[in-house]
Protein backbone atom coordinates (compact mmCIF):
# COMPACT_ATOMS: atom_id res chain seq x y z
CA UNK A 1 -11.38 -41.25 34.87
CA UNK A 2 -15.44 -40.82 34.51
CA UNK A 3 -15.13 -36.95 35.68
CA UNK A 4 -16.91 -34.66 33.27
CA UNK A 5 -13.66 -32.42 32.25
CA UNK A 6 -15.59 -29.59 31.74
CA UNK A 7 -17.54 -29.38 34.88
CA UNK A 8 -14.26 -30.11 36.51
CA UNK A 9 -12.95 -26.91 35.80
CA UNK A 10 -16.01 -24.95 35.96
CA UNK A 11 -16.61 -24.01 32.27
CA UNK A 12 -18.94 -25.03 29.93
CA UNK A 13 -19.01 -27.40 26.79
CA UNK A 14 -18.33 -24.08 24.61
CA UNK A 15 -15.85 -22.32 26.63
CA UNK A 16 -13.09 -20.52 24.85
CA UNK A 17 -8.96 -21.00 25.75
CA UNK A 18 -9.25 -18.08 27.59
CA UNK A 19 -11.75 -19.00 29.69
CA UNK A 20 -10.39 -22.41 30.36
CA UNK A 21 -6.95 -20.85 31.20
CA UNK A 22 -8.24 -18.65 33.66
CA UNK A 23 -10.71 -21.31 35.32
CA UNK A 24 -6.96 -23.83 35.44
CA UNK A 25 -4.83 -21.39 37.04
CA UNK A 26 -7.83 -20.12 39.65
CA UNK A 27 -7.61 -23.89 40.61
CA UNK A 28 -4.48 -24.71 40.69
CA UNK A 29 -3.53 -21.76 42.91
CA UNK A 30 -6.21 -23.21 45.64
CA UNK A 31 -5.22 -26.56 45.15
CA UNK A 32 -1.36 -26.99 44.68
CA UNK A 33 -0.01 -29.23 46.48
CA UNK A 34 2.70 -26.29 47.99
CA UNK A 35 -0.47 -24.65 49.42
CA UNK A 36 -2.29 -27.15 51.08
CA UNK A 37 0.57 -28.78 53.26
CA UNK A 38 0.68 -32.23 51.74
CA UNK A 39 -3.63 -32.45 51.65
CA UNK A 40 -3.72 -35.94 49.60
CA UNK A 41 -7.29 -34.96 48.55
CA UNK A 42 -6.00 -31.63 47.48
CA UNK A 43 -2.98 -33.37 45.68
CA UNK A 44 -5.46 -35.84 44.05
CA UNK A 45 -8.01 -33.45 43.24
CA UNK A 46 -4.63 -31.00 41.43
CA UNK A 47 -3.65 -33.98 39.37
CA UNK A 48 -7.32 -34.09 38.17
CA UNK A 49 -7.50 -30.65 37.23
CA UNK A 50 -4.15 -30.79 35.36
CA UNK A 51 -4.97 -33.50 33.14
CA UNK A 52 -8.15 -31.89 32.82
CA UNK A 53 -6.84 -28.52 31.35
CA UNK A 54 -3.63 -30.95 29.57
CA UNK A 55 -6.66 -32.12 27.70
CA UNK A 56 -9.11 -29.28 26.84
CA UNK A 57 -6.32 -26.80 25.88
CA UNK A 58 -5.02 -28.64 23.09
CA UNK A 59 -7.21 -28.69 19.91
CA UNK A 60 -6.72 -31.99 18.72
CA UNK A 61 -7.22 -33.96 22.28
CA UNK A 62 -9.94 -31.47 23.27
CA UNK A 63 -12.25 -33.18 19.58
CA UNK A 64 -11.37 -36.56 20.81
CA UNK A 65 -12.74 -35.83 24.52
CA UNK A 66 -15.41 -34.19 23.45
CA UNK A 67 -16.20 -37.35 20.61
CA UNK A 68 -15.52 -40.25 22.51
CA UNK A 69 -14.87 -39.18 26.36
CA UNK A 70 -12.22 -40.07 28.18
CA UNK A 71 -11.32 -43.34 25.63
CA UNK A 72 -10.63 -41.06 22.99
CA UNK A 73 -7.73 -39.95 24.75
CA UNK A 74 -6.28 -43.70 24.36
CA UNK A 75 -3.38 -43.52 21.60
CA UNK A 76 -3.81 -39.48 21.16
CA UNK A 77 -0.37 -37.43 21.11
CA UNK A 78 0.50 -36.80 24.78
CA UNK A 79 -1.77 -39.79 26.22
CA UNK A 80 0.03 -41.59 29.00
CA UNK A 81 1.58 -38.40 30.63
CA UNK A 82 2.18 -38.31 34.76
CA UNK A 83 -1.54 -35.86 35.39
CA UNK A 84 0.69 -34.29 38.18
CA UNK A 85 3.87 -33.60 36.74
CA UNK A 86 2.79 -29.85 34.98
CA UNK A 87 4.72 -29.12 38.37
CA UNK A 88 7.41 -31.83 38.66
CA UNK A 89 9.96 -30.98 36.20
CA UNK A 90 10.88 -27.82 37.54
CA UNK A 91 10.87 -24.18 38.89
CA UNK A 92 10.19 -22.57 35.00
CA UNK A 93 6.91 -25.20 35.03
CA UNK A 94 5.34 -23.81 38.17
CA UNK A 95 6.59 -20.01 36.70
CA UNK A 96 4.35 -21.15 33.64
CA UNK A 97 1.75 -22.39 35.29
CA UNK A 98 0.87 -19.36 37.08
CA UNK A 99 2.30 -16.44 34.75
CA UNK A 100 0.97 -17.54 31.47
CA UNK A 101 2.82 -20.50 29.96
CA UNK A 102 1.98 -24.43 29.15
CA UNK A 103 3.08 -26.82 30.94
CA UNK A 104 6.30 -29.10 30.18
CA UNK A 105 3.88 -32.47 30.27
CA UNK A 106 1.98 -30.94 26.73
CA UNK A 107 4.25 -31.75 23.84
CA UNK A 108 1.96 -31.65 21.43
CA UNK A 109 0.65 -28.27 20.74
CA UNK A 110 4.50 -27.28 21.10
CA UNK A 111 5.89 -29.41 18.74
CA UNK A 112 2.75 -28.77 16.24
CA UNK A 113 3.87 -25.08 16.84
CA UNK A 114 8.00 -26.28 15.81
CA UNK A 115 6.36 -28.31 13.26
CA UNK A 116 4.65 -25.88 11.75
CA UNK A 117 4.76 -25.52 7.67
CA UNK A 118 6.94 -22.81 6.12
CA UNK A 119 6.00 -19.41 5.38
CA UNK A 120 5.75 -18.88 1.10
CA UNK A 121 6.58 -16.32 -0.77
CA UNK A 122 5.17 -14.83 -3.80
CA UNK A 123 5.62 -11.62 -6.56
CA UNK A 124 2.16 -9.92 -7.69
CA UNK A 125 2.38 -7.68 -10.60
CA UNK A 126 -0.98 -5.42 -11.11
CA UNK A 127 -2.38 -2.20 -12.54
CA UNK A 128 -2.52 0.63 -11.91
CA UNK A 129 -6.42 0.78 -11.70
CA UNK A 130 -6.30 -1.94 -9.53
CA UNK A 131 -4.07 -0.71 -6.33
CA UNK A 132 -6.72 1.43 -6.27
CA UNK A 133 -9.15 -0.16 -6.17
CA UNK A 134 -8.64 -3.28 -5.42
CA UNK A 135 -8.71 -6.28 -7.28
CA UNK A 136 -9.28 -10.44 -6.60
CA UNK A 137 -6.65 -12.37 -8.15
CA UNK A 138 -4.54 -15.07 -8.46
CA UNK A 139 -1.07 -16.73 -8.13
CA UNK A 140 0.24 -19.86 -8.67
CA UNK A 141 2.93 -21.41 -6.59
CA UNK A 142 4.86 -24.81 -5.91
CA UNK A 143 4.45 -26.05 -1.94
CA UNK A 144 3.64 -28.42 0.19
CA UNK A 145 0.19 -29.67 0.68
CA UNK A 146 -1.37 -32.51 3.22
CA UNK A 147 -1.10 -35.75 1.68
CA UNK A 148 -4.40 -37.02 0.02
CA UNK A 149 -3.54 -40.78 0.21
CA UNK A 150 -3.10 -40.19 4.27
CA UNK A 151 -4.79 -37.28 5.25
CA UNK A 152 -1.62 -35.69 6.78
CA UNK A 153 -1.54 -38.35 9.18
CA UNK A 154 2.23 -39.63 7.75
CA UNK A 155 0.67 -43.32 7.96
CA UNK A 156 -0.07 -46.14 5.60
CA UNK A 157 -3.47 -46.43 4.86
CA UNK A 158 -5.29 -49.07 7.08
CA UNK A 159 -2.54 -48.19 9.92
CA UNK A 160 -1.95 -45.85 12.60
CA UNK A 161 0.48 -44.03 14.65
CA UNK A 162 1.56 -45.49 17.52
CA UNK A 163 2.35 -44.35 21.36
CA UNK A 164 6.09 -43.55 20.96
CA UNK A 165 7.43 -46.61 23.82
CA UNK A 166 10.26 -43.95 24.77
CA UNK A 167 8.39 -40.87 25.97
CA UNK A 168 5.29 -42.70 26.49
CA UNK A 169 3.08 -40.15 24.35
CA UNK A 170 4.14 -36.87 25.66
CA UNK A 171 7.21 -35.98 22.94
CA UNK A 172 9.75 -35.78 26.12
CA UNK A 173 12.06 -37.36 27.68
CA UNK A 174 13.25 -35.93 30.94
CA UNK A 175 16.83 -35.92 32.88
CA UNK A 176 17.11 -35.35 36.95
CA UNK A 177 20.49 -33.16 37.31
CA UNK A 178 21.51 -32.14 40.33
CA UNK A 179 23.15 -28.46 41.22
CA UNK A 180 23.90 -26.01 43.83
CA UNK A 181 20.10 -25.33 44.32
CA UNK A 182 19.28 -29.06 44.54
CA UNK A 183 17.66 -31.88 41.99
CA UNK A 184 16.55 -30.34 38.95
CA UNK A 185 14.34 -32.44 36.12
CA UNK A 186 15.11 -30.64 32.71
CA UNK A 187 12.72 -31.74 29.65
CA UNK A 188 13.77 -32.00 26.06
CA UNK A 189 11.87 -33.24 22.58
CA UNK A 190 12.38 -37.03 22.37
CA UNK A 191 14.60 -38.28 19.80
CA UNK A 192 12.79 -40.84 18.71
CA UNK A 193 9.29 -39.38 17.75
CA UNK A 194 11.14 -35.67 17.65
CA UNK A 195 8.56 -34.41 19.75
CA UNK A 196 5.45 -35.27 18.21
CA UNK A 197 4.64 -38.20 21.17
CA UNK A 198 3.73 -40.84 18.06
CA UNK A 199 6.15 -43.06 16.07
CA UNK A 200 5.07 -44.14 12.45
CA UNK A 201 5.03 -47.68 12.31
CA UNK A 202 4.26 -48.22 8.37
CA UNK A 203 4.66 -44.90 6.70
CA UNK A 204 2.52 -43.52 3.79
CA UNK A 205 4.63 -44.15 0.91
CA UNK A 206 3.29 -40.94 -1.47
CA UNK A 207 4.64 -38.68 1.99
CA UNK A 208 6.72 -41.02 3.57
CA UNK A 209 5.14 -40.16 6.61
CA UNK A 210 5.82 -36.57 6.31
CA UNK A 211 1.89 -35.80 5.73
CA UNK A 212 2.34 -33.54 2.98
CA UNK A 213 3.56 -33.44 -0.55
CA UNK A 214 4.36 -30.68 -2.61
CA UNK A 215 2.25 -29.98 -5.64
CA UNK A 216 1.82 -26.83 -7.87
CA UNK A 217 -1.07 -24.28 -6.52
CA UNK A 218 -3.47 -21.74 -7.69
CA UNK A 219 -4.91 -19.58 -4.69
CA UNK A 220 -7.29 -16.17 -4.62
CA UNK A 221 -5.56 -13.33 -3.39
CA UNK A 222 -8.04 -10.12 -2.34
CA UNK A 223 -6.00 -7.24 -3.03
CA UNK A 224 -7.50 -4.41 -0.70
CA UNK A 225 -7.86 -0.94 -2.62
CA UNK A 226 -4.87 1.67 -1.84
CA UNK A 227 -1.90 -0.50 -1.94
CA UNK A 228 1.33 0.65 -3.45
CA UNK A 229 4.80 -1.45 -4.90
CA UNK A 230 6.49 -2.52 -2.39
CA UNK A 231 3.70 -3.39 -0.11
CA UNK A 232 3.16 -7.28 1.50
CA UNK A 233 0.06 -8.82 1.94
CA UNK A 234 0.46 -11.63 4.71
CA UNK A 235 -2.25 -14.52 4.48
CA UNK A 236 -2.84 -16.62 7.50
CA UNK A 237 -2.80 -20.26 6.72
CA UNK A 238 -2.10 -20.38 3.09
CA UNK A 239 1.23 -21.39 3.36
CA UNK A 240 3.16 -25.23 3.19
CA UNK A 241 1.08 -27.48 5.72
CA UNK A 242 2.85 -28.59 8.43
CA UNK A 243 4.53 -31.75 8.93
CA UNK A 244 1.69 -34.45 9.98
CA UNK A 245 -1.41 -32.16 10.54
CA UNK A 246 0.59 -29.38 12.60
CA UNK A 247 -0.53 -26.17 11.68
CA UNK A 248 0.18 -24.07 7.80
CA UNK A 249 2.87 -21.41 7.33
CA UNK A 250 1.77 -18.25 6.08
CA UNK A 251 1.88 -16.81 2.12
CA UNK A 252 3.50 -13.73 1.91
CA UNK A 253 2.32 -11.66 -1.28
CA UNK A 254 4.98 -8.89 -2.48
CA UNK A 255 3.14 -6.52 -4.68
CA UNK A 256 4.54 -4.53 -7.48
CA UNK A 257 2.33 -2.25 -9.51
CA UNK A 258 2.98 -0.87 -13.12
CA UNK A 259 2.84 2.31 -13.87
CA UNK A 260 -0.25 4.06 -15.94
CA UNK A 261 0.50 6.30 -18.79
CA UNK A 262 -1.16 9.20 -17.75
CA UNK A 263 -1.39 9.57 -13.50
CA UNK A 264 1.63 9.28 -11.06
CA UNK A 265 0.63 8.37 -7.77
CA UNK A 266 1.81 10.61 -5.12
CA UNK A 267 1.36 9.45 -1.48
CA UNK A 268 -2.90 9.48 -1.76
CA UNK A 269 -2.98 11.51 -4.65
CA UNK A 270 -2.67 11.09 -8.23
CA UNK A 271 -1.14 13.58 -10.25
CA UNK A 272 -1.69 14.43 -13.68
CA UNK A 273 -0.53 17.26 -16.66
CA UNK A 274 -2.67 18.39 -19.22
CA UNK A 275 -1.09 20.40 -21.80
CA UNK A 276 -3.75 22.74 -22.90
CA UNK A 277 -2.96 25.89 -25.97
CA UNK A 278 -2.32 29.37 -25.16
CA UNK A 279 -5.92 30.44 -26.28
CA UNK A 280 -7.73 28.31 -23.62
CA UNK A 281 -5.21 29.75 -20.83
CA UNK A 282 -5.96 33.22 -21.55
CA UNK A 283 -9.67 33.16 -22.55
CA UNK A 284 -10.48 30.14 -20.04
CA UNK A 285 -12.54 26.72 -21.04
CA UNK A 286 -14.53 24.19 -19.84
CA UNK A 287 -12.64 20.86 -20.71
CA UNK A 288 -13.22 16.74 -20.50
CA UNK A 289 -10.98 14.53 -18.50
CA UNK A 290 -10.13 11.02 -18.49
CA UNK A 291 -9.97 9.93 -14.63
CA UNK A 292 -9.93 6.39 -13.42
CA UNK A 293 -14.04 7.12 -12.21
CA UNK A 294 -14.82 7.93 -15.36
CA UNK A 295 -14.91 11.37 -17.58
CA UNK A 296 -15.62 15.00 -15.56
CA UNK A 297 -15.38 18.02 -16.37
CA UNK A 298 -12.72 20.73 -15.14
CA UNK A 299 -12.93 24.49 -15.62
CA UNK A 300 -10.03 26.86 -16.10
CA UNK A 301 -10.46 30.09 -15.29
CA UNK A 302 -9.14 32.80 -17.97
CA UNK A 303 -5.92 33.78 -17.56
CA UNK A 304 -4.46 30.13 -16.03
CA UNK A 305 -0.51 30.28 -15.89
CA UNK A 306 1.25 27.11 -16.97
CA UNK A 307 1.91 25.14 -13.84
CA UNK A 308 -1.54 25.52 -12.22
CA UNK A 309 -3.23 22.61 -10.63
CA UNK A 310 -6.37 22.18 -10.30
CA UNK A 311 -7.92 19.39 -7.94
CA UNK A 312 -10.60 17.23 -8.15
CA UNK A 313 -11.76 15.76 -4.69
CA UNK A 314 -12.16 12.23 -4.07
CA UNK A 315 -10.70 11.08 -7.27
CA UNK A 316 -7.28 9.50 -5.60
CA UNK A 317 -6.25 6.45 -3.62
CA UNK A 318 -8.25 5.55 -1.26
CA UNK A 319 -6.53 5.14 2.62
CA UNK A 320 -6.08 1.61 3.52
CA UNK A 321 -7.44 1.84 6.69
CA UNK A 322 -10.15 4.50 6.48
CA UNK A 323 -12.60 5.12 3.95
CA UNK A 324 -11.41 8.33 2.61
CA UNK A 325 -9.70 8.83 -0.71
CA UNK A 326 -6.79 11.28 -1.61
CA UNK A 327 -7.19 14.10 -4.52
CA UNK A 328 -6.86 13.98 -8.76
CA UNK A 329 -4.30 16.67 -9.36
CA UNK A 330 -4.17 18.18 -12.94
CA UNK A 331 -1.38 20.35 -13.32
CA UNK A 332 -1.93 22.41 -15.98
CA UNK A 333 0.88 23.44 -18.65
CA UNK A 334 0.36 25.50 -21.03
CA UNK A 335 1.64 25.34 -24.82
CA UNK A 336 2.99 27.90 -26.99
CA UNK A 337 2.71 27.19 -31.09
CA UNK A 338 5.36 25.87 -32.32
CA UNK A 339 4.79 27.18 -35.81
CA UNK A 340 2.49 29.46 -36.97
CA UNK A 341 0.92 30.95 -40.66
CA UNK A 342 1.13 34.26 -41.74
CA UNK A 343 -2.61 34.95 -40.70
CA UNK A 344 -1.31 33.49 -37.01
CA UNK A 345 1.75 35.23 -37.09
CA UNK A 346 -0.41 39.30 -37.98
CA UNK A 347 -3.31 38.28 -35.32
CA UNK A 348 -1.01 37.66 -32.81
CA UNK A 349 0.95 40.60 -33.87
CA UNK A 350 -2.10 42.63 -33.66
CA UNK A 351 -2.78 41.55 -30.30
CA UNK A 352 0.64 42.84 -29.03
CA UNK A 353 0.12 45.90 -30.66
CA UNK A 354 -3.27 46.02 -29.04
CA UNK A 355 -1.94 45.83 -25.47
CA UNK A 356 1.26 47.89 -26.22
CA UNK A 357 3.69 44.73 -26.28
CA UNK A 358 6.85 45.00 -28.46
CA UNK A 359 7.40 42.30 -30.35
CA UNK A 360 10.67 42.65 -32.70
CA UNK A 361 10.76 41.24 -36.17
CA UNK A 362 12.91 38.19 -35.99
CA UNK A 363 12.49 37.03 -39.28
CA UNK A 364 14.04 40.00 -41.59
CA UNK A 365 15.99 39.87 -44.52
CA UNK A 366 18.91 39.63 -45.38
CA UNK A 367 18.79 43.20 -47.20
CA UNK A 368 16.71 44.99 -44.63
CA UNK A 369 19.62 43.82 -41.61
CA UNK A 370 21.97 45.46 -44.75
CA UNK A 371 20.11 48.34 -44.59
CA UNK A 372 19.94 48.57 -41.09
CA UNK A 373 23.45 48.00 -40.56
CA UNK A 374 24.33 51.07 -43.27
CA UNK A 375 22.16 53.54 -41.92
């Protein structure tokens, strides 16, 4: 067929799937054979437009069109399928046709979708510094990759794949039932090529024909700032290829951060205690802290109770899908001496006497709690 494809439907050289999709169904509405009471032009003109949007909507057939023309399509997955019968195997066909779906006649991008390689899965330890921040790293996994000596093409080098002779390219093979509503054609993946329209004469013998091999990998993983343990990154793509060039599974990165010796994280905040002495709670200080920005300063106003908190904007994780960051929170405990000198011991006594504080003797004598006892 010397049509142009493209101006067939309407759409330029560049149009998206969208855009072809809705220019295909707008067409086939006018021109279906149902709606133009057996029109052969119309009928001829449908099959046109079918094959035209069979082609364009799948990737793979869409770069050989748009390569070599219409003699691209010669050998392609899905070559050699009936233009017209998108609506002749079926009520659910003409249901997809016109609410959405594919057609029953394109195998291919359905069985590269079935084909498709597996999702992997992976464990990520990091710091604490960097779920906050984020961090670019890396992980090394085993899984399958497209064959170098084929290309993912499952074939011998110096060979090709072949029209499979039992479905005649389009990865089905069709049955004509009949029931209580009439003759119905059902569809199903061909056995012999298992949908993929193309047999492997002489297979690659590193993949044996499978297209990939497995091999050990090292991929870059972009932790985002703000993630926690327990949170999955999903990577489009980076997953096993598929079997002979169909589409990669996904890598799934499970994250588990380690804990830092000084800050617990608490939903976007990060908490921390500073033990500070009794002298610096009453009289109040200026003080240095260690943050994960760097060293600032925090004030503590005289008379700071133990249990306190004091918070420092902006210092804590940022939100993952914003650009704000939670609070430091230094809760502040404060220390009593543990063991004092004499001097210590007849300041602090002082003081209490200053504010009129009674303050037993606990460490008497044996004779004194003698004497006390007596008298």
């Amino acid at each position: 067929m010397g049509t142009d494809f493209y101006a067939l439907l309407g759409v330029g050289r560049n149009a998206t799937d969208d855009e072809i999709k809705r220019a295909y169904r707008k067409l086939a509405r006018q021109l279906h054979p149902d709606a133009n009471g057996g029109d052969v032009a119309a009928e001829s003109r449908f099959k046109e437009v079918a094959l035209a949007y069979e082609t364009l909507r799948d990737p793979e057939r869409r770069r050989r069109y748009d390569m070599f023309g219409p003699d691209g399509l010669r050998g392609a997955p899905g070559d050699g399928m009936d233009p017209g019968s998108i609506f002749g195997s079926g009520i659910g066909d003409i249901f997809d046709a016109f609410f959405g779906g594919g057609s029953a006649a394109t195998s291919w991008s359905h069985q590269q979708s079935s084909a498709r390689g597996e999702d992997a899965e992976v464990k990520l330890s990091i710091d604490f510094a960097e779920a906050v921040f984020g961090a670019k790293k890396q992980v090394r996994l085993r899984l399958a990759v497209v064959c170098d000596a084929c290309g993912g093409r499952g074939a011998r080098a110096g060979t090709a794949a072949a029209r499979c002779p039992d479905c005649s390219g389009s990865g089905q093979v069709r049955q004509l039932r009949r029931t209580m509503l009439g003759q119905m054609v059902t569809a199903s993946a061909c056995p012999r090529c298992q949908g993929f329209g193309e047999v492997i004469p002489s297979p690659c013998p590193a993949c044996s024909g499978d297209g990939r091999v497995r091999q050990d990998r090292s991929l870059d993983v972009d932790v985002p700032a703000g993630v926690d343990s327990g949170n999955t990154l999903r990577i489009s793509g980076r997953g096993a290829a598929g079997l002979r060039g169909a589409p990669p599974g996904d890598l799934y990165v499970h994250l588990d951060v380690s804990p830092h010796p000084s800050f617990v994280r608490s939903g976007f905040d990060i908490e921390h205690v500073m033990h500070i002495p009794m002298t610096q709670a009453a009289l109040g200080a200026r003080l240095s802290i260690e943050t994960l920005d760097g060293t600032e300063e925090i004030e503590v106003h005289p008379g700071t109770q133990s249990g306190t908190t004091i918070a420092l904007k902006g210092r804590g994780i940022p939100h993952l899908r914003g650009h704000r960051r939670g609070n430091l929170i230094v809760r502040i405990i404060v220390d009593t001496p543990l063991q004092l000198t004499k001097t210590e011991e007849e300041l602090l006594r002082r003081l209490a006497r200053e504010r009129s504080e009674e303050v037993p003797e606990l460490h008497e004598g044996i004779l004194s709690k003698l004497r006390s006892t007596r008298s």
